[in-house]
PDB file of N, CA and C in Angstrom:
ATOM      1  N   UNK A   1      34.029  -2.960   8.210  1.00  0.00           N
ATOM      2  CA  UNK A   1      33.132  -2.312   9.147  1.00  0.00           C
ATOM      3  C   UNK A   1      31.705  -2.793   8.880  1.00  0.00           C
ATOM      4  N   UNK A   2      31.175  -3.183   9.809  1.00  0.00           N
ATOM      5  CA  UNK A   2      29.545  -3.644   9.553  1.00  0.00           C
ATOM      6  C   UNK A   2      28.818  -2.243   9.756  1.00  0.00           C
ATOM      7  N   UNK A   3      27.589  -2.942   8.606  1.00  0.00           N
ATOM      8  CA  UNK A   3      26.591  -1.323   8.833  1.00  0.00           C
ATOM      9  C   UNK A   3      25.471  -1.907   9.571  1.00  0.00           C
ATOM     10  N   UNK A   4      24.662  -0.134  10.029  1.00  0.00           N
ATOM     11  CA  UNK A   4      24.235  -0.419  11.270  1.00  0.00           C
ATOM     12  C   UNK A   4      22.782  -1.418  10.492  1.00  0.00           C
ATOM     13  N   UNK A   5      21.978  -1.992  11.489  1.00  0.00           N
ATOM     14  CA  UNK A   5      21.167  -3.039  11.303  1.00  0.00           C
ATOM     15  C   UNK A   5      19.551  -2.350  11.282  1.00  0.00           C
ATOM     16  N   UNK A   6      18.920  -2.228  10.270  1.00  0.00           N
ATOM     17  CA  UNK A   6      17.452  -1.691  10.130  1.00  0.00           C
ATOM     18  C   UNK A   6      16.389  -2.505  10.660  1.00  0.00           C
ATOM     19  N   UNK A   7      16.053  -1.943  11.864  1.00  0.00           N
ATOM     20  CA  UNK A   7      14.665  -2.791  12.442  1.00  0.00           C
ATOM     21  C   UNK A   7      13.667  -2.786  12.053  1.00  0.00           C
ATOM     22  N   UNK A   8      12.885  -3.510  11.730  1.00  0.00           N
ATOM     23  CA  UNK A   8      11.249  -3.340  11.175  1.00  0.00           C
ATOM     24  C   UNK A   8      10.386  -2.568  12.422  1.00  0.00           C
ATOM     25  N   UNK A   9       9.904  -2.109  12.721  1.00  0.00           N
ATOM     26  CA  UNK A   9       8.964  -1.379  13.569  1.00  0.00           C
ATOM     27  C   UNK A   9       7.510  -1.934  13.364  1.00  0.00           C
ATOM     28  N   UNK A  10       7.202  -2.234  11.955  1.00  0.00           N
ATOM     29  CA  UNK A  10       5.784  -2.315  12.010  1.00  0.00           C
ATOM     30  C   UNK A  10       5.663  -2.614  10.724  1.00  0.00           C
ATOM     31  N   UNK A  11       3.973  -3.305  10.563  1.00  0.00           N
ATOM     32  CA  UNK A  11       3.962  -3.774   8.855  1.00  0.00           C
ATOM     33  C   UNK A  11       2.554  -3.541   8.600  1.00  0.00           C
ATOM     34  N   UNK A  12       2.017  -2.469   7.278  1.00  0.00           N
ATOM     35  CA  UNK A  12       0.387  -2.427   7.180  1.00  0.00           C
ATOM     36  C   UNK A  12       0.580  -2.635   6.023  1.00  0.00           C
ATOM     37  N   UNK A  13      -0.549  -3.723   5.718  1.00  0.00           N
ATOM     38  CA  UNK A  13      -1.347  -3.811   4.274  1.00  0.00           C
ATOM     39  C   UNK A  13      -2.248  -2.717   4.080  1.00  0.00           C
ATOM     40  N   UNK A  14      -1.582  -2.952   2.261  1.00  0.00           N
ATOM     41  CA  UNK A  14      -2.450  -1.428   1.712  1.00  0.00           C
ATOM     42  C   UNK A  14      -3.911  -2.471   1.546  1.00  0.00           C
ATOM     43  N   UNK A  15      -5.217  -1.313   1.117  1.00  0.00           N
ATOM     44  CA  UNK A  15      -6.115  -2.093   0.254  1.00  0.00           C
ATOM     45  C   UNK A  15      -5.591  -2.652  -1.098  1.00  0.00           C
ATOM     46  N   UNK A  16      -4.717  -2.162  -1.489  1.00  0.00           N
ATOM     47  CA  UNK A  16      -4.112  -2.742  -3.149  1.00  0.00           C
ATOM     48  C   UNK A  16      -3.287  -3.752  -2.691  1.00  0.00           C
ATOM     49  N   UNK A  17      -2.949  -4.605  -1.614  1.00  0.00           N
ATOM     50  CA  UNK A  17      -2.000  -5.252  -1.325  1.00  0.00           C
ATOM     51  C   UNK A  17      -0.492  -5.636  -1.227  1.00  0.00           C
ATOM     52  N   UNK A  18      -0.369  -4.155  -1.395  1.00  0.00           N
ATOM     53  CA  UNK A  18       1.305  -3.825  -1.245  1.00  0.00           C
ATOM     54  C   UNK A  18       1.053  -3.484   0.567  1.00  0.00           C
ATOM     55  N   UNK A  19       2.751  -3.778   0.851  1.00  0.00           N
ATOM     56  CA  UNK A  19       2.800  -3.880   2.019  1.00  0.00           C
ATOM     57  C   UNK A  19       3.699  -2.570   2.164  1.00  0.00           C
ATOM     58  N   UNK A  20       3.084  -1.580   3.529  1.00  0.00           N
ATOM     59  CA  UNK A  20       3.817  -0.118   4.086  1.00  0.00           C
ATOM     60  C   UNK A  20       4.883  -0.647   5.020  1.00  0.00           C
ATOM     61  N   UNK A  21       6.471  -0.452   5.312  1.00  0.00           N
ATOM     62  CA  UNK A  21       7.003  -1.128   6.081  1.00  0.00           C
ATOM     63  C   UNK A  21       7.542  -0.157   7.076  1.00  0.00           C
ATOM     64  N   UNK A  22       7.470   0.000   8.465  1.00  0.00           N
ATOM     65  CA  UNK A  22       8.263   1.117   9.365  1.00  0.00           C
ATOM     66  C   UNK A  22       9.186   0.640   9.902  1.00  0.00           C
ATOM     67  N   UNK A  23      10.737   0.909   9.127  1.00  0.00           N
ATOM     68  CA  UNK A  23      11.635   0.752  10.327  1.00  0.00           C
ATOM     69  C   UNK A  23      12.481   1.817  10.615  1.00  0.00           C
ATOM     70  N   UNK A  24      13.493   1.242  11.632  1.00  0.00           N
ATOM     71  CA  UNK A  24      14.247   2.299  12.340  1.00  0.00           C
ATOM     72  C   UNK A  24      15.756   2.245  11.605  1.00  0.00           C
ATOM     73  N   UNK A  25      16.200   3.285  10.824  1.00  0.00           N
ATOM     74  CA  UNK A  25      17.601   3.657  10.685  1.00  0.00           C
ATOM     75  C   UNK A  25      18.407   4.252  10.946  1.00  0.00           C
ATOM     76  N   UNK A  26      19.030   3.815  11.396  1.00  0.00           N
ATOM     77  CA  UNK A  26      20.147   4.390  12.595  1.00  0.00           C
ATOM     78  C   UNK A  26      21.216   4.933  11.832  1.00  0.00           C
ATOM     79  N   UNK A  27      21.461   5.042  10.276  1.00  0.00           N
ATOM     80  CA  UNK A  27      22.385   5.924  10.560  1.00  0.00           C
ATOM     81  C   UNK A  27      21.330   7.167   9.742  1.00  0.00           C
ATOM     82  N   UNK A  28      20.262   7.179   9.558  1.00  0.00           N
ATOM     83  CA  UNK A  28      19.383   8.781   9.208  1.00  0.00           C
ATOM     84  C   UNK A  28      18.887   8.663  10.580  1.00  0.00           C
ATOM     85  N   UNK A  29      19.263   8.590  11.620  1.00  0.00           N
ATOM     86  CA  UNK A  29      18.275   8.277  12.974  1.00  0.00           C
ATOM     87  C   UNK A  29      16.933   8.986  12.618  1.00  0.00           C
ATOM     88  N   UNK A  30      16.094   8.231  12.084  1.00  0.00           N
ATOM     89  CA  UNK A  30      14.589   8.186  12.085  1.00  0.00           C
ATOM     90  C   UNK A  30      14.076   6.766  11.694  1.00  0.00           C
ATOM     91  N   UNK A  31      12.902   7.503  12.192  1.00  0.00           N
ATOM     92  CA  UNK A  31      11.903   6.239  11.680  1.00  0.00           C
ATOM     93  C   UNK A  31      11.410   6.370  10.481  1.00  0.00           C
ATOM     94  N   UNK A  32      11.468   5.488   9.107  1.00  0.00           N
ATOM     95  CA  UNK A  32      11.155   5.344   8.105  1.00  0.00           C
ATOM     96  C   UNK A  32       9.977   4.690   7.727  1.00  0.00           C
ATOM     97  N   UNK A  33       8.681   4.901   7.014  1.00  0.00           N
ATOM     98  CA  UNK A  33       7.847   4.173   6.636  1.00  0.00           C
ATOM     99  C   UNK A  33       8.019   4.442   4.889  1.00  0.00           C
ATOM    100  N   UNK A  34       7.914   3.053   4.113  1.00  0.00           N
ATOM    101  CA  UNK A  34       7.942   2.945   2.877  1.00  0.00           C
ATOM    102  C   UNK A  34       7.008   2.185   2.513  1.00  0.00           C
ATOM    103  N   UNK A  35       6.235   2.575   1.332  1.00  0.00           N
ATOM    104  CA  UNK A  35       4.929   2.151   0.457  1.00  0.00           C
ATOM    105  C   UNK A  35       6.586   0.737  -0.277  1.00  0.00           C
ATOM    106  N   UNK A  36       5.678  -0.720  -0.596  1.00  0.00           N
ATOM    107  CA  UNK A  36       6.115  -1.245  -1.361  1.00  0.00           C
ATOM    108  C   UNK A  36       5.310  -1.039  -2.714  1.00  0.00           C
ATOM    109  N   UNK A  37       4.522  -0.505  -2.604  1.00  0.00           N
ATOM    110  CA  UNK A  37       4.190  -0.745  -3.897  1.00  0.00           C
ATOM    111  C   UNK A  37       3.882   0.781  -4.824  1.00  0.00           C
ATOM    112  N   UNK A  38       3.862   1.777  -4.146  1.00  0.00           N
ATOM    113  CA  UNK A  38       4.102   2.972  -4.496  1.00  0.00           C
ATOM    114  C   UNK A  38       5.166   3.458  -4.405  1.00  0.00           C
ATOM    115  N   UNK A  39       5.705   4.933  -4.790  1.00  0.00           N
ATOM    116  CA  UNK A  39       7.097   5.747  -4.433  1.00  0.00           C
ATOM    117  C   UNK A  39       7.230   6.484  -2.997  1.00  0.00           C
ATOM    118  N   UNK A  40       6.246   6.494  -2.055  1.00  0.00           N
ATOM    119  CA  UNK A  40       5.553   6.608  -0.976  1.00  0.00           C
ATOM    120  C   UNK A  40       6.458   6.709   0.199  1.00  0.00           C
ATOM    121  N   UNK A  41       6.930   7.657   0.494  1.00  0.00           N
ATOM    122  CA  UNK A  41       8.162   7.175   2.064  1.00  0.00           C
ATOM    123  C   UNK A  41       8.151   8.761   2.661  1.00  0.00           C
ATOM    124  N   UNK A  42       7.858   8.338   3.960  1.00  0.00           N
ATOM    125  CA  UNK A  42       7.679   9.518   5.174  1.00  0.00           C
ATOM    126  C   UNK A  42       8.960   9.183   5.880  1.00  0.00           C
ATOM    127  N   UNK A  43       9.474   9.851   6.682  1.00  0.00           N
ATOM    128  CA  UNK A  43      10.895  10.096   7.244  1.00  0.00           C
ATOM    129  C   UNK A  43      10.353  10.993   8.408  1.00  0.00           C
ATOM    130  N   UNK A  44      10.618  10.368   9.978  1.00  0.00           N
ATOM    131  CA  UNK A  44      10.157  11.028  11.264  1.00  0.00           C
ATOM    132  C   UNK A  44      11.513  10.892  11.675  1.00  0.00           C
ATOM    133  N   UNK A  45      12.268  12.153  12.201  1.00  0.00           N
ATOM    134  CA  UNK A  45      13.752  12.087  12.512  1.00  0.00           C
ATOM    135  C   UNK A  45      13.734  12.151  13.922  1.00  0.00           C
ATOM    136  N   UNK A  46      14.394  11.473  14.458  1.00  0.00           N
ATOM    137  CA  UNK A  46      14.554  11.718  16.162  1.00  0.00           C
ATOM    138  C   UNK A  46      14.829  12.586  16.688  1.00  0.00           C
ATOM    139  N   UNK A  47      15.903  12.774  16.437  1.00  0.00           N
ATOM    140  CA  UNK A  47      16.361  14.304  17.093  1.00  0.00           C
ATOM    141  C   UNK A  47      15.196  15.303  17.498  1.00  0.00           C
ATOM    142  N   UNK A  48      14.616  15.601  16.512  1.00  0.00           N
ATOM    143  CA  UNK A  48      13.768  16.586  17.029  1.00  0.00           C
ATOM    144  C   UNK A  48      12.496  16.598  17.840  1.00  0.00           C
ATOM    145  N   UNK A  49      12.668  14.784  18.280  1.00  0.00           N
ATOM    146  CA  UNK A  49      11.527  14.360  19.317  1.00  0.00           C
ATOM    147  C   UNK A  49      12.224  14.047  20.606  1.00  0.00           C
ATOM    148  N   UNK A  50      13.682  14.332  20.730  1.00  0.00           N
ATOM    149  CA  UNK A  50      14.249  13.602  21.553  1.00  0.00           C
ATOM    150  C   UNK A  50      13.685  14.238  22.984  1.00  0.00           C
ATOM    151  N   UNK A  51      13.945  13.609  24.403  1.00  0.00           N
ATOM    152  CA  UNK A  51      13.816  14.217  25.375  1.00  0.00           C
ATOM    153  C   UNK A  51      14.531  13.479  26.968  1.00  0.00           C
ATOM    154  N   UNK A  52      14.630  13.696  27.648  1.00  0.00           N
ATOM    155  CA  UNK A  52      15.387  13.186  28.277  1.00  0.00           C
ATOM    156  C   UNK A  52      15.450  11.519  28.967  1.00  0.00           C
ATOM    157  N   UNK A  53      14.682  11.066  28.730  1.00  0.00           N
ATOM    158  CA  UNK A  53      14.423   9.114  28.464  1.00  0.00           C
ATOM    159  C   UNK A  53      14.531   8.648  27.541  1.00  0.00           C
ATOM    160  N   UNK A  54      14.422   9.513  26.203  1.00  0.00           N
ATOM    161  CA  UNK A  54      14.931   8.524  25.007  1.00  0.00           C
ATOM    162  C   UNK A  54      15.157   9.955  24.013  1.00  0.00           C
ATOM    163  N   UNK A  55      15.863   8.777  22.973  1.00  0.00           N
ATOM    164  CA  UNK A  55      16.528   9.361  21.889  1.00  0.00           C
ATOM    165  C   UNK A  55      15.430  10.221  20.760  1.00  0.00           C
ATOM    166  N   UNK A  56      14.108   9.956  21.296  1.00  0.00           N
ATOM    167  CA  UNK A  56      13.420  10.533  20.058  1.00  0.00           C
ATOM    168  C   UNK A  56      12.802   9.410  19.635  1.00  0.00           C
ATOM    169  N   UNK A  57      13.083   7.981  19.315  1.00  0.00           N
ATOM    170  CA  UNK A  57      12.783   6.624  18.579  1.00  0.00           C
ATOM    171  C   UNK A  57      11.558   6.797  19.068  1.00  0.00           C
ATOM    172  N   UNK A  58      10.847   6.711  20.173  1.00  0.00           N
ATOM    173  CA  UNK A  58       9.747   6.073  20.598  1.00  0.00           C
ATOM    174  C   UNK A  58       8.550   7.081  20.189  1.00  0.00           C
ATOM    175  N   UNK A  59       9.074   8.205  19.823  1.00  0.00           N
ATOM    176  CA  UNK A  59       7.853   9.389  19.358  1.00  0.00           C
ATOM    177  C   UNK A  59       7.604   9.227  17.899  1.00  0.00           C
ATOM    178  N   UNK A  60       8.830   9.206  17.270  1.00  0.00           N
ATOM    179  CA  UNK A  60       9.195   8.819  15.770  1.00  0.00           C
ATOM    180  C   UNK A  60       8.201   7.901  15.325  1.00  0.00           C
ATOM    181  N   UNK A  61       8.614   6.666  16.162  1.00  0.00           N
ATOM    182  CA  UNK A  61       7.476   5.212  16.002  1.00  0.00           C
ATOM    183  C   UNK A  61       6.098   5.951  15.898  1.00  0.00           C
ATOM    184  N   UNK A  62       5.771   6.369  17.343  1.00  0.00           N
ATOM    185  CA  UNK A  62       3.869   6.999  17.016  1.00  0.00           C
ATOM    186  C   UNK A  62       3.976   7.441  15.537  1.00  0.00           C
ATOM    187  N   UNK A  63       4.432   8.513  15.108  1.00  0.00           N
ATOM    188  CA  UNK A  63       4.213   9.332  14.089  1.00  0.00           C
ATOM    189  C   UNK A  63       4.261   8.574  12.715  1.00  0.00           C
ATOM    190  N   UNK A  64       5.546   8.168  12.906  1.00  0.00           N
ATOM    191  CA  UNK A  64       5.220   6.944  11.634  1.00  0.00           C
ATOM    192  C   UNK A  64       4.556   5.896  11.009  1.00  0.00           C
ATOM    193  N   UNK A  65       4.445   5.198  12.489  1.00  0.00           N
ATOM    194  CA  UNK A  65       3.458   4.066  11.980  1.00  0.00           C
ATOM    195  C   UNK A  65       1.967   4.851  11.837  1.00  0.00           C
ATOM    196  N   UNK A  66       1.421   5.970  12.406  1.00  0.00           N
ATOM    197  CA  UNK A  66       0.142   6.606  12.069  1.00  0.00           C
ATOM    198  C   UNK A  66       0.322   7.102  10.884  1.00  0.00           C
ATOM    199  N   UNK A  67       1.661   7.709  10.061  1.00  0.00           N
ATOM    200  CA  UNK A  67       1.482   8.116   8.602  1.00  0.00           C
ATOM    201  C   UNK A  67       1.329   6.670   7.892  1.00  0.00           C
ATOM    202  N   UNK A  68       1.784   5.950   7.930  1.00  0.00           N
ATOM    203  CA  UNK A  68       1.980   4.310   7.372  1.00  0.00           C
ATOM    204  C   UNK A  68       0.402   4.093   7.761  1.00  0.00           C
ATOM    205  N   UNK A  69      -0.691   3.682   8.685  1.00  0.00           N
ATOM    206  CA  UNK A  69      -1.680   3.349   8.861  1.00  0.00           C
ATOM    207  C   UNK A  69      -2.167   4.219   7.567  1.00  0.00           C
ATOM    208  N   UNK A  70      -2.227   5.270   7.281  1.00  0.00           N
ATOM    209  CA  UNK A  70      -3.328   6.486   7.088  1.00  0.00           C
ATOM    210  C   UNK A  70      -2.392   6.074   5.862  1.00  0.00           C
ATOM    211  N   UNK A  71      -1.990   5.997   5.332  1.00  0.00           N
ATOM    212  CA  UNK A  71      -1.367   5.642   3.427  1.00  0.00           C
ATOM    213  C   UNK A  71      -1.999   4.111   3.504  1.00  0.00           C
ATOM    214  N   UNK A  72      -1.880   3.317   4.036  1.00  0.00           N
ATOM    215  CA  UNK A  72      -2.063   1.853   3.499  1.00  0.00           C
ATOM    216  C   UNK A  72      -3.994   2.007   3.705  1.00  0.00           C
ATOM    217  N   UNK A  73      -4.894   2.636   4.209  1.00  0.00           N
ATOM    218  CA  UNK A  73      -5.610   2.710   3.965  1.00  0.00           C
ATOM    219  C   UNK A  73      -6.560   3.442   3.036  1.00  0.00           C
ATOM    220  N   UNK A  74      -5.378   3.979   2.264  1.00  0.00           N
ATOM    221  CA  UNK A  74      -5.715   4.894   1.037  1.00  0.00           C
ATOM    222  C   UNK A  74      -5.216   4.430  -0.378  1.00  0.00           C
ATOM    223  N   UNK A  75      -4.367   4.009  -0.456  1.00  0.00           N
ATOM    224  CA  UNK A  75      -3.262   3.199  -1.304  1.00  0.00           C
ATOM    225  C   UNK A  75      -3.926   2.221  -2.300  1.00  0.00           C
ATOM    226  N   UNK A  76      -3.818   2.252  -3.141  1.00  0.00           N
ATOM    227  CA  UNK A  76      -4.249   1.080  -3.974  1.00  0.00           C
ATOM    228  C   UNK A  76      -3.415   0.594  -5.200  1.00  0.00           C
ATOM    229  N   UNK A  77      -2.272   0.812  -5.004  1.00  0.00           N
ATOM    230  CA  UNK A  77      -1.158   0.152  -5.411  1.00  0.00           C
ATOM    231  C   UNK A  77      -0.748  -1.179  -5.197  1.00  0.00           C
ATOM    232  N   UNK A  78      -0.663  -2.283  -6.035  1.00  0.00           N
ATOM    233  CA  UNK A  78      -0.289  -3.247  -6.051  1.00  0.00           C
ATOM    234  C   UNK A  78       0.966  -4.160  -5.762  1.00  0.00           C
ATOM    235  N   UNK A  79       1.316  -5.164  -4.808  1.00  0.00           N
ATOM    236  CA  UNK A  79       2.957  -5.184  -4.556  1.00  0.00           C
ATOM    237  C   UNK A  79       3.880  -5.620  -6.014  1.00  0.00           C
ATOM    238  N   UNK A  80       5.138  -4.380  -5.608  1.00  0.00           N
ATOM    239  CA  UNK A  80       6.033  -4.149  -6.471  1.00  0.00           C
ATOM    240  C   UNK A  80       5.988  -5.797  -6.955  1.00  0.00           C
ATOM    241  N   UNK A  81       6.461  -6.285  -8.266  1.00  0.00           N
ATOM    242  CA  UNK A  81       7.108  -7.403  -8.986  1.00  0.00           C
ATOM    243  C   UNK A  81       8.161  -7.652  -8.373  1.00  0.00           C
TER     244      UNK A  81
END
């Protein structure tokens, strides 16, 4: 069985130069943003944005990539080794 496929959504450099990454996982259906260089990870779940044109993904995205903006401009963590 193949697993499902994680999209990148979006990519911010911290000031410390670790990179925040937002993608979409389909089987936690949310949008994920993760600090590479910190322990750092926000989780925007669809479901509870869903509405009748979409699944929730496209609200998820706003929310995430604005927590991901607002950490990589605070961040001064260096990218992981």
């Amino acid at each position: 069985m193949t697993q499902p496929q994680m999209t990148t959504v979006a990519r911010h450099l911290t000031i410390g130069g670790a990179t925040v990454i937002t993608t979409h996982d389909p089987e936690m259906k949310a949008s994920v943003s993760e600090c590479g260089g910190c322990p750092a990870v926000n989780s925007c779940y669809w479901e509870s944005r869903a509405d009748r044109w979409d699944n929730g993904s496209s609200w998820a995205d706003i929310d995430a990539r604005a927590w991901a903006q607002s950490h990589a401009e605070t961040c001064r963590a260096t990218p992981a080794a």
